[in-house]
C-alpha atoms as a PDB file:
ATOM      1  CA  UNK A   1       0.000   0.000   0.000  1.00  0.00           C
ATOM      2  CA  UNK A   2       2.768   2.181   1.008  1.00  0.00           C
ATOM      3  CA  UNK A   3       4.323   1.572  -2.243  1.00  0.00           C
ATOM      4  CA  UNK A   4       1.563   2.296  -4.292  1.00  0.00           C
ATOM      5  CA  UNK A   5       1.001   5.893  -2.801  1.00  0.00           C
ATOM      6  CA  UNK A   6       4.918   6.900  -3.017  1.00  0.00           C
ATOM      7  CA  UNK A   7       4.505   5.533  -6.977  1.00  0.00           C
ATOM      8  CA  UNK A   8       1.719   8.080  -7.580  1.00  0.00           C
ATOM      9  CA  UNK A   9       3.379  11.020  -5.945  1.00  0.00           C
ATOM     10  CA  UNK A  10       6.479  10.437  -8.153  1.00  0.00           C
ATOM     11  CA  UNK A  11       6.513  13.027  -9.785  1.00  0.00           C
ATOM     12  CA  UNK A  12       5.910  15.693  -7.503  1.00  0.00           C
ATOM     13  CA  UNK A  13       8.612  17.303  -5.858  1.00  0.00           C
ATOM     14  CA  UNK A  14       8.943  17.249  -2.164  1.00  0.00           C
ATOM     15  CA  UNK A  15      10.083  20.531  -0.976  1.00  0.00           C
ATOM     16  CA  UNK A  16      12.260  21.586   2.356  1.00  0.00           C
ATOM     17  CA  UNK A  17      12.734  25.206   3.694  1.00  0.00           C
ATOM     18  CA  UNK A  18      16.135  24.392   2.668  1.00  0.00           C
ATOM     19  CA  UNK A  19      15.589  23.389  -1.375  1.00  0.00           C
ATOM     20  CA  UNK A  20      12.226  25.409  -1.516  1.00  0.00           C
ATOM     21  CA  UNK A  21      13.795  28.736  -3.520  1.00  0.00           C
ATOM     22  CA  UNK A  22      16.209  26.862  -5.370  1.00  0.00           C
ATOM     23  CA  UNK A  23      13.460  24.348  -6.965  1.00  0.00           C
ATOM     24  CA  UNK A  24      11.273  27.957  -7.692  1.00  0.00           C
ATOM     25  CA  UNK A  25      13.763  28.927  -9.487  1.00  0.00           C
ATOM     26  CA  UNK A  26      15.055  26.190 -11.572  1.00  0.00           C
ATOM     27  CA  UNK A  27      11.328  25.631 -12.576  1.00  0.00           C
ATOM     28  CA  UNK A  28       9.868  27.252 -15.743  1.00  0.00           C
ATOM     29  CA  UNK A  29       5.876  27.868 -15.983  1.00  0.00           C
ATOM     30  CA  UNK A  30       3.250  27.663 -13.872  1.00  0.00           C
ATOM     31  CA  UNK A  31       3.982  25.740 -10.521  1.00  0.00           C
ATOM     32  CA  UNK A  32       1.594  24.467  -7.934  1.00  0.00           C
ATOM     33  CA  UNK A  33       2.599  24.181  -4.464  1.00  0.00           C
ATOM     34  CA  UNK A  34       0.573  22.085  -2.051  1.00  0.00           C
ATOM     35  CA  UNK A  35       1.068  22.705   1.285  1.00  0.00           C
ATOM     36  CA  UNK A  36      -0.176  19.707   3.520  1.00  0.00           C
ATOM     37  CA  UNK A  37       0.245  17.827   6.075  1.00  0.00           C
ATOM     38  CA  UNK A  38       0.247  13.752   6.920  1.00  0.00           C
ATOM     39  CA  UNK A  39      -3.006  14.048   8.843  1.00  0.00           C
ATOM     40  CA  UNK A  40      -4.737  15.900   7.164  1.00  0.00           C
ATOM     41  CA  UNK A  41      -7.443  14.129   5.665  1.00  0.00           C
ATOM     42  CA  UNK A  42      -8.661  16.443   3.332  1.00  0.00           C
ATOM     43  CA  UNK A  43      -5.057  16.612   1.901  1.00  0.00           C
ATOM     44  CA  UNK A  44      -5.014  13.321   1.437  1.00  0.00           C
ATOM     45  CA  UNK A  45      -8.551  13.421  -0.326  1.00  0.00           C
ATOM     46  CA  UNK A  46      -7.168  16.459  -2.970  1.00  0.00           C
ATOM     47  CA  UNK A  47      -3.791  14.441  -3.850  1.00  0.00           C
ATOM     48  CA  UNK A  48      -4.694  11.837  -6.294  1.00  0.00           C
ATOM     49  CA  UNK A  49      -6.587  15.256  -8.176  1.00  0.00           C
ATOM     50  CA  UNK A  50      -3.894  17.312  -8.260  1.00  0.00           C
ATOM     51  CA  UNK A  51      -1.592  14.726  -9.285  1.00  0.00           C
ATOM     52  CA  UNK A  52      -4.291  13.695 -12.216  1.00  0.00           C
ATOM     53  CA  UNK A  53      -4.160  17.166 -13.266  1.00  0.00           C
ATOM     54  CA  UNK A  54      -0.505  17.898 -13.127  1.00  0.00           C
ATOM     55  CA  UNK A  55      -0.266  14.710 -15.877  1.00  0.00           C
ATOM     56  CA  UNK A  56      -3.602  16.054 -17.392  1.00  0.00           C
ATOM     57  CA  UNK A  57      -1.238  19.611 -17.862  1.00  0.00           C
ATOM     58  CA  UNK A  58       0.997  18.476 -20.187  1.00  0.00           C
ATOM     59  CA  UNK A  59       4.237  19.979 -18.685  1.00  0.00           C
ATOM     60  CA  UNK A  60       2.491  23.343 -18.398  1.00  0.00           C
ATOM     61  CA  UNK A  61       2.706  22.844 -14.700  1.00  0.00           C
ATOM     62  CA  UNK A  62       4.884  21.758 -12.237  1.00  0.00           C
ATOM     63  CA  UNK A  63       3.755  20.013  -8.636  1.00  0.00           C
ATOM     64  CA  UNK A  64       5.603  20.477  -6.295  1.00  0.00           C
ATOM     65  CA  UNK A  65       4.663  19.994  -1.839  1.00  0.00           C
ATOM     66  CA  UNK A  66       5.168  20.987   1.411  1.00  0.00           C
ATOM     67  CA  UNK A  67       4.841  19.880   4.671  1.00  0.00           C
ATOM     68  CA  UNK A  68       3.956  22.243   7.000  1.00  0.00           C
ATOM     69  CA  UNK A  69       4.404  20.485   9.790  1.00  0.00           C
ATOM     70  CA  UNK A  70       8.088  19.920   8.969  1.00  0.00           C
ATOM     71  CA  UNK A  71       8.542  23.441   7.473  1.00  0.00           C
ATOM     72  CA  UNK A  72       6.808  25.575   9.225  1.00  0.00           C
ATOM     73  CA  UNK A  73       8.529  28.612   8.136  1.00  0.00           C
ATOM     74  CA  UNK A  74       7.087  28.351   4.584  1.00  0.00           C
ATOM     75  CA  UNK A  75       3.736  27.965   5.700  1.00  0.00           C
ATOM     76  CA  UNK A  76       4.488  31.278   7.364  1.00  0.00           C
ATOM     77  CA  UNK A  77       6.035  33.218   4.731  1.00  0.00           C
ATOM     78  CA  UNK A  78       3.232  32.530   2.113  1.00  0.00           C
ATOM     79  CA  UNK A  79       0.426  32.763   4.849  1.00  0.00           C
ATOM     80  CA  UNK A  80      -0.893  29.300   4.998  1.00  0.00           C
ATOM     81  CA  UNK A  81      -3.397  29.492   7.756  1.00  0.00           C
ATOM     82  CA  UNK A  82      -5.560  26.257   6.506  1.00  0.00           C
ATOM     83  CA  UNK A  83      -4.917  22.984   4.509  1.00  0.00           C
ATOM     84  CA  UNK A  84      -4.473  22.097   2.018  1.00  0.00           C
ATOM     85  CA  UNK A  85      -4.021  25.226   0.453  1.00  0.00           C
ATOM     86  CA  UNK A  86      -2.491  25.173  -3.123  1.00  0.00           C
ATOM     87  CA  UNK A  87      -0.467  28.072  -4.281  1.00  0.00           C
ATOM     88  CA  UNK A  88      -0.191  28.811  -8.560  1.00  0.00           C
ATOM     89  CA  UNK A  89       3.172  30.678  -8.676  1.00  0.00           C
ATOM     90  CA  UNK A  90       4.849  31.978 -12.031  1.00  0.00           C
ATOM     91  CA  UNK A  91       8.314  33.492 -11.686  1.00  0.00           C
ATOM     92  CA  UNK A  92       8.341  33.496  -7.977  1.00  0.00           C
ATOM     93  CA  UNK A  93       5.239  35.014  -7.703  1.00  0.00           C
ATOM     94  CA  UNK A  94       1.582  33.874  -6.352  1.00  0.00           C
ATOM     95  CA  UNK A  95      -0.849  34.083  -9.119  1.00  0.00           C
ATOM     96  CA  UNK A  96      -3.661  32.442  -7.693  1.00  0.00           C
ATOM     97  CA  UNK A  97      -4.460  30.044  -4.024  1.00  0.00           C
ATOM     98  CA  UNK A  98      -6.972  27.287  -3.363  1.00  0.00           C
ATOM     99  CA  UNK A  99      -7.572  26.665   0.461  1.00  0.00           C
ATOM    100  CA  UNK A 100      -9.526  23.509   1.069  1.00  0.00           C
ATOM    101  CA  UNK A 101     -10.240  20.129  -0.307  1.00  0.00           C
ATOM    102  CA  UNK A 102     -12.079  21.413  -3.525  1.00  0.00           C
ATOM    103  CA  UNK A 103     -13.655  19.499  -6.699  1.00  0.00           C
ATOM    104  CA  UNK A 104     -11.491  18.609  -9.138  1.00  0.00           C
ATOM    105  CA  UNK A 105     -13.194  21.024 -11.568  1.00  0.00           C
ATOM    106  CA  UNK A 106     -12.459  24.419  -9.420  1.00  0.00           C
ATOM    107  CA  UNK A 107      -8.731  23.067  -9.460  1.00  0.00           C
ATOM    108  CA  UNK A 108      -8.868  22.829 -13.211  1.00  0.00           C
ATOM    109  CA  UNK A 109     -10.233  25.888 -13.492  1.00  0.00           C
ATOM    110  CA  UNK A 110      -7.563  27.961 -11.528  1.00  0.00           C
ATOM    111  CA  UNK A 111      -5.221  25.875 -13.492  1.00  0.00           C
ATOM    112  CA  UNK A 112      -6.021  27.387 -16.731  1.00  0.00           C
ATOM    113  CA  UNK A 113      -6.304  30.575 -15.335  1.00  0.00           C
ATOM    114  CA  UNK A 114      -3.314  30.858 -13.950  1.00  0.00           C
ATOM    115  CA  UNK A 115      -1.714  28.888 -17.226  1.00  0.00           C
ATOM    116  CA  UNK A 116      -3.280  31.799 -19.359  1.00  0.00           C
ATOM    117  CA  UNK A 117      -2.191  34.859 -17.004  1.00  0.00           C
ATOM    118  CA  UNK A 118      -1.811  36.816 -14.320  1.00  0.00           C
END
């Protein structure tokens, strides 16, 4: 079972106060940033979605997560009061956030928008 999950989350990038600007910046586009948590149900509810669309993208977007629990400091500098809260950032910057555990079609939505401009 274990397995299984870690296959499906391989290709998001798992992000550390310490690699967190450095992965920003060596990523082009549009990239989503989930901040989450291990017991956070919800979190675990939106995953397999975001993943879906990150494939369903085609390389317009990269996925990227954070922990909040183990990097606390990020959740703070980008204001994450809730989870999971997704953040759409181009060139550094947020273009767009999701808080909550929302359909796959509000996701997809954001995701264009935030593909198209900001």
């Amino acid at each position: 079972m274990k397995r299984s999950r870690d296959d499906a989350m391989a290709d998001t990038r798992h992000l550390t106060e310490q690699t967190f600007d450095e992965a920003l910046v060596a990523s082009q586009g549009l990239v989503l940033v989930d901040f989450w948590a291990e017991w956070c149900g919800p979190c675990r509810a939106i995953a397999p979605v975001r993943e879906e669309l990150g494939k369903a993208s085609g390389g317009r977007a990269t996925l990227m997560k954070v922990n909040v629990d183990e990097n606390p400091g990020l959740a703070g500098r980008f204001g994450i009061r809730s989870i999971p809260t997704i953040l759409f950032l181009k060139e550094g910057a947020v273009v767009d956030r999701v808080v909550g555990a929302v359909p796959r079609a509000v996701l997809q939505r954001h995701l264009e928008s935030a593909s198209l401009g900001s």
